[in-house]
Structure formats: structure tokens, C-alpha cells
Protein backbone atom coordinates (compact mmCIF):
# COMPACT_ATOMS: atom_id res chain seq x y z
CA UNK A 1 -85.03 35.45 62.20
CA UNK A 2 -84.96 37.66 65.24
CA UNK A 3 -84.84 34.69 67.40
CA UNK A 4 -81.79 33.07 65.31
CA UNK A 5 -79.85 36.20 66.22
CA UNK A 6 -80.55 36.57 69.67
CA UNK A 7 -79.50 32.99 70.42
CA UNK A 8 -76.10 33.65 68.17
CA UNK A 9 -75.27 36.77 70.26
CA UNK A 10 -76.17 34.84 73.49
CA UNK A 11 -73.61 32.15 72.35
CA UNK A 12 -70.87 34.91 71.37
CA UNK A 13 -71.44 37.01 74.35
CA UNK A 14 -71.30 33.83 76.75
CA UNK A 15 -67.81 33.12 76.80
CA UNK A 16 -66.31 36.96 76.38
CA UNK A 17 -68.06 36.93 80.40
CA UNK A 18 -66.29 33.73 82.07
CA UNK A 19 -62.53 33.92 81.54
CA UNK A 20 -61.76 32.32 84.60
CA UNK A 21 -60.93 29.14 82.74
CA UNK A 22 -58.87 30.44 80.07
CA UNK A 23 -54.72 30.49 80.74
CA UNK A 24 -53.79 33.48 79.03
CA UNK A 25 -50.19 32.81 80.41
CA UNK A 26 -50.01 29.09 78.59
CA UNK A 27 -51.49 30.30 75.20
CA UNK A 28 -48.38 33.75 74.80
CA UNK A 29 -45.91 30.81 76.29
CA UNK A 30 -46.98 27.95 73.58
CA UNK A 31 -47.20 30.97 70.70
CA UNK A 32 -43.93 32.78 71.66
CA UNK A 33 -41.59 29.75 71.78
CA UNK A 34 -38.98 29.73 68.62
CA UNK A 35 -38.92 26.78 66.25
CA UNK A 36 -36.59 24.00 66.39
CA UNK A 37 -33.19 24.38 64.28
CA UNK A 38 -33.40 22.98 61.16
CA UNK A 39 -31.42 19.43 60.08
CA UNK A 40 -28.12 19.57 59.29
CA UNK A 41 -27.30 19.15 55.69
CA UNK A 42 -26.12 15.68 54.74
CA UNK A 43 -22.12 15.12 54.08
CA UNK A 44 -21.01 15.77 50.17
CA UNK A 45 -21.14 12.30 48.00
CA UNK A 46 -17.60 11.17 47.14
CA UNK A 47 -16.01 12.15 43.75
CA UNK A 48 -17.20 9.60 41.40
CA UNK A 49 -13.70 9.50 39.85
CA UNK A 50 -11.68 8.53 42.80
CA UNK A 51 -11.35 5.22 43.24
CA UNK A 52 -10.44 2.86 46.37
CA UNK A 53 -6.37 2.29 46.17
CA UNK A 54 -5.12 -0.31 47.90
CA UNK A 55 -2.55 -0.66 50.56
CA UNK A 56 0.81 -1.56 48.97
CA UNK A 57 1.98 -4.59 50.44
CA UNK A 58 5.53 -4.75 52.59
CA UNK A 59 8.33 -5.58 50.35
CA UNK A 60 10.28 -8.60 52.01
CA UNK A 61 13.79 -8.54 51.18
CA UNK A 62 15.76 -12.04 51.18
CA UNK A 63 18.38 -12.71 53.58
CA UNK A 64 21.38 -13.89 52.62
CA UNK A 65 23.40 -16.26 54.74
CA UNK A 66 26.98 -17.98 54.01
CA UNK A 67 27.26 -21.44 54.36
CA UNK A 68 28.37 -22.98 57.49
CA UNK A 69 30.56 -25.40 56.04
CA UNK A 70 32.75 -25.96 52.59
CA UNK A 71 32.74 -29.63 51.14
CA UNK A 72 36.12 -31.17 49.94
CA UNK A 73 34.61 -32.95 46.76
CA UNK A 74 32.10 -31.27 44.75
CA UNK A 75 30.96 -33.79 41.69
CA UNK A 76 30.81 -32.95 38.06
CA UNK A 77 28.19 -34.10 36.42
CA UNK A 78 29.12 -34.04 32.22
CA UNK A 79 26.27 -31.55 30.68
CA UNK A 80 23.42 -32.42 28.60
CA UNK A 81 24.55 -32.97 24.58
CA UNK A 82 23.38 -30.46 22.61
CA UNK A 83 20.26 -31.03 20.55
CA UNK A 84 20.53 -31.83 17.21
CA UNK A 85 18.75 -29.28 14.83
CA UNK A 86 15.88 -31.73 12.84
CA UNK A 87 16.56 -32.09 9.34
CA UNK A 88 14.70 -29.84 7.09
CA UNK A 89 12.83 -32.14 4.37
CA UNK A 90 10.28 -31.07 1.60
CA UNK A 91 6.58 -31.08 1.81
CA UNK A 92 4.69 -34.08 0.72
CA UNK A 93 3.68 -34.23 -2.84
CA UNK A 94 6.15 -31.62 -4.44
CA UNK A 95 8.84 -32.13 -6.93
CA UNK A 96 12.19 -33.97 -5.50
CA UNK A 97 15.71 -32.13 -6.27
CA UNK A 98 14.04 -28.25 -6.02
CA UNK A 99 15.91 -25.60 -4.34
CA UNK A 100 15.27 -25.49 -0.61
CA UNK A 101 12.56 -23.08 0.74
CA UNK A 102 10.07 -24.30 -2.21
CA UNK A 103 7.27 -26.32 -2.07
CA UNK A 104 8.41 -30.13 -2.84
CA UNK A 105 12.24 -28.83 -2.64
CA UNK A 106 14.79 -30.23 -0.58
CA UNK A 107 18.26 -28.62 0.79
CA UNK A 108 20.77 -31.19 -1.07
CA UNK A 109 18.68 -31.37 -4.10
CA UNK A 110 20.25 -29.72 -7.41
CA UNK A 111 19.83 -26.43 -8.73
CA UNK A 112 16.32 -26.84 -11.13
CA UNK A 113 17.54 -25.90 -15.17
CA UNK A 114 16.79 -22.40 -16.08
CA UNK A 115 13.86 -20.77 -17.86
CA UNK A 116 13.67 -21.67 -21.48
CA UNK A 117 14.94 -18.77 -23.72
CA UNK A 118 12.56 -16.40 -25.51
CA UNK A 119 11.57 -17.49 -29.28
CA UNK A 120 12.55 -15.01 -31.61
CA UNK A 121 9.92 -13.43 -33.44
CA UNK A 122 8.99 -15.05 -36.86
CA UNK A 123 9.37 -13.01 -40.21
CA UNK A 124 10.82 -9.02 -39.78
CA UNK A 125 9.71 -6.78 -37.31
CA UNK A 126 8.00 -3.65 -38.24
CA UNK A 127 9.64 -0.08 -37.56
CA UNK A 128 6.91 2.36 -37.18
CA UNK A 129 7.47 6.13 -37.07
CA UNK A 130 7.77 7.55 -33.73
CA UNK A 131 10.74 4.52 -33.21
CA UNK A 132 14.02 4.65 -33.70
CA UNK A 133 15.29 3.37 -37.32
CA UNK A 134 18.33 1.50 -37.74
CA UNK A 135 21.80 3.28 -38.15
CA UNK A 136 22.76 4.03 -41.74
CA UNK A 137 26.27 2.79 -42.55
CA UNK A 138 26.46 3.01 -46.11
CA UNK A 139 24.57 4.89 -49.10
CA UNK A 140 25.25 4.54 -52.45
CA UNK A 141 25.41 8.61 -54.08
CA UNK A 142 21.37 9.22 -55.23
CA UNK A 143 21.08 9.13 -59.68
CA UNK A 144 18.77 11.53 -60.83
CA UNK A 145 17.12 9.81 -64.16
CA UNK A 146 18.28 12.19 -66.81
CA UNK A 147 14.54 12.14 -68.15
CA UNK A 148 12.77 13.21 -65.06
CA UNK A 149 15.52 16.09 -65.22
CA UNK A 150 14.33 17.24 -68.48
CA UNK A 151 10.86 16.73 -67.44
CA UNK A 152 11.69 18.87 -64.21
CA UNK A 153 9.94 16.07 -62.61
CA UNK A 154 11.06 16.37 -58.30
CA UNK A 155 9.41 14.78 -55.29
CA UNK A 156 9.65 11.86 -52.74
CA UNK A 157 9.66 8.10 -53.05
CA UNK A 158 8.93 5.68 -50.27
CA UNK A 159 10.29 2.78 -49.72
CA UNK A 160 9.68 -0.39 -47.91
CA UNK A 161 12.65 -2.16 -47.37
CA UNK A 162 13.48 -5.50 -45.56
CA UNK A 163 16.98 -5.31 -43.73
CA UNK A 164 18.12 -8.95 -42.28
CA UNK A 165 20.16 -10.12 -39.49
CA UNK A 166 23.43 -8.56 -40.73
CA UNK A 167 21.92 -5.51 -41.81
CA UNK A 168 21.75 -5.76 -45.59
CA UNK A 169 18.59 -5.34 -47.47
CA UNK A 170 17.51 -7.89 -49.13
CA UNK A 171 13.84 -6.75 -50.33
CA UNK A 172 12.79 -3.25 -51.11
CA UNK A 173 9.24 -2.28 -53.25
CA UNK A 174 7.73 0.72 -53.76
CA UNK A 175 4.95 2.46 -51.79
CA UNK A 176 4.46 6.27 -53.27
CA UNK A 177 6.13 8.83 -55.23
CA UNK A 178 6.21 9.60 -58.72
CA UNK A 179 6.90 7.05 -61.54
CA UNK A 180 10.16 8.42 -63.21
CA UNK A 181 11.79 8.25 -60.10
CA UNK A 182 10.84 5.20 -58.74
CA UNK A 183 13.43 3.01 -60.33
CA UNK A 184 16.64 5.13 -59.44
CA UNK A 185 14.83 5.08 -55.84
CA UNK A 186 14.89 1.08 -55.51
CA UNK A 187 18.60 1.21 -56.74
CA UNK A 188 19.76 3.44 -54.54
CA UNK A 189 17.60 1.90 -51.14
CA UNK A 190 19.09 -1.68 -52.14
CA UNK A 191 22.78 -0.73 -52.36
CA UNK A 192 22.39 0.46 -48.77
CA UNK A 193 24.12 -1.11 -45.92
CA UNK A 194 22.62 -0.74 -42.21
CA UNK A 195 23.49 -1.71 -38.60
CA UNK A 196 22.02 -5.03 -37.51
CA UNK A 197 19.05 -4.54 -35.06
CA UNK A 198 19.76 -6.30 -31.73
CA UNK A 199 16.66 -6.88 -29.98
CA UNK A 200 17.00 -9.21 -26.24
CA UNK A 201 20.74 -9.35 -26.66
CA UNK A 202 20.60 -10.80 -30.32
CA UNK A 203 20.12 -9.34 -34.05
CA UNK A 204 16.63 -9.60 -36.19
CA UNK A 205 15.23 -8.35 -39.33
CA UNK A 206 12.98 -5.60 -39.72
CA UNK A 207 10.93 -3.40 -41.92
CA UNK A 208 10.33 -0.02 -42.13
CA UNK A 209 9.96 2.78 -44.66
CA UNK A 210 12.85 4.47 -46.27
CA UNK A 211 12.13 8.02 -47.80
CA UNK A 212 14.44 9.24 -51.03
CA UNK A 213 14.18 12.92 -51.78
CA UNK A 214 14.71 14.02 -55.30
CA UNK A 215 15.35 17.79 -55.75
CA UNK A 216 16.40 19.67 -58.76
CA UNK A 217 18.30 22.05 -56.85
């Protein structure tokens, strides 16, 4: 182990004694030189929003120039005709004689017949409440039957009555009320005279309830 670090030291000491050979100048002249500048930075990237316009192109303007000479004769040439407009004719398969603009029509075709009328309703129509009942022209005065008097008998009677065409009624039966008044109630609903009931422009029968109050007072 001694040995080891003699020859160690020998090897250190060695070169600290010849320094003939080393340029001390060279080695502070390599050390103390400054570093190169750094790069410069690269130029800024275009906007990507701009976009390459380009150059507007020169406008030529025409020249005018007058004749140089004025002919004597110029010749008229007659103008086209005018075009006749095609005639307008149905469509293949449709009804001859309809009204131009239809399917199958023609222009010069007649006018096609028009719509059947309604058919009026069969038997009399039925008045329910809520509607309107026919206008009451005439009404018989009401004759209290002398026995439901005495019997201080008093209440309503309904009847169903049947008015026709001209307003007359022609049927009339009973539906409630009490039985000594139901007679003098028929009378009186039958003598009655109404206003006919027009219904698309033209008068029908109808039915409806007619009510007959009998009060003692």
C-alpha cells in the first residue's frame, strides 16, 4: 500500500515540476473569449386570415369612331311576323266541353251544369231546447176546464206539436201534465198559427215541444 502511494505522488508531483511545455497564455486566451451571438429569431408566420388578392385587371374602354362615309340607300328588310301564341287544348283523357284550366277542359267548351240542389230533409225536423222556436203569430185565448177550477187543479202541459210548411199545426199529442187539463191544452196548441221555418232558402216542417201554463191566479 505504501508503494501504491509513493508511485501516485511521483505521478502528481511529476508534472507540477516541468511547465516548460504548458502555454499558459493559449489556455486564459481560449477560456476568456465570449460566445458567439445567438441566431436571430425567425420572421412572424403570415395571418392565417389574409388571403392572396389579386391584381385587378386594366379596364379597356371602347373607342368610338364615326363612320367615314354615309350610304345613299339603306334597305329595309320587312320584320319577322309575330309568333302565333299555340292554342291551349285539354289534357288527354278528361271530359270534353269543361271550363278551361281543368283537367279534360277546353277554352271554347260550355259552362258544365251546376251542382244538383240539396234534398230536403224527409218527415219534420226536430226543435230541441237550446234552438230557436218558431215565431208565434196567433194564439187562441187559454180555457181553463171549469172542473179542474173547482178541483183547484194548476200546472203545466207539454205539448208536441207538428207545424208544416205554412206554419199551421197539423198534429199535436200530449207528453206530461196533469189529466184535467190536458184536453183544453191540445185545443188551445192546435188553434195556433206559426211562422213557416225557412231552412237553405226554403220552408219545412218541424217539431218541437209547446208548454201551456195553467194558473189559478
Amino acid at each position: 500500500m505504501v508503494l501504491q502511494v509513493a508511485i501516485v505522488g511521483v505521478l502528481l508531483v511529476i508534472p507540477l515540476l516541468f511547465t516548460q511545455h504548458l502555454d499558459l497564455s493559449a489556455l486564459h486566451s481560449t477560456y476568456l473569449v465570449a460566445p458567439p451571438p445567438p441566431a436571430a429569431p425567425p420572421p412572424p408566420a403570415a395571418p392565417v386570415h389574409q388571403q392572396a388578392v389579386a391584381p385587378k385587371q386594366p379596364v379597356l374602354m371602347a373607342k368610338l369612331t364615326a363612320p367615314t362615309a354615309i350610304p345613299k340607300h339603306i334597305d329595309a328588310t320587312p320584320s319577322e311576323a309575330p309568333a302565333v301564341a299555340p292554342q291551349i287544348s285539354g289534357v288527354a283523357g278528361g271530359v270534353p266541353g269543361g271550363i278551361g284550366g281543368v283537367i279534360g277542359g277546353t277554352l271554347g267548351g260550355p259552362a258544365p251544369p251546376p251542382p244538383p240542389a240539396a234534398a230536403k230533409p224527409k218527415g219534420p225536423i226536430r226543435i230541441f231546447s237550446g234552438m230557436k222556436p218558431p215565431a208565434l203569430l196567433f194564439a187562441p185565448p187559454l180555457a181553463y176546464p171549469l172542473i179542474a177550477r173547482e178541483n183547484h187543479v194548476s200546472g203545466k202541459v207539454v205539448i208536441e206539436a207538428i207545424i208544416d210548411e205554412a206554419g199551421n199545426v197539423t198534429q199535436a199529442r200530449v207528453v206530461s201534465g196533469p189529466g184535467l187539463l190536458v184536453r183544453a191544452a191540445l185545443q188551445a196548441v192546435l188553434h195556433r198559427r206559426y211562422a213557416p221555418t225557412i231552412l237553405d232558402g226554403q220552408p219545412v216542417p218541424i217539431r218541437f215541444d209547446v208548454t201551456i201554463d195553467f194558473n189559478l191566479s
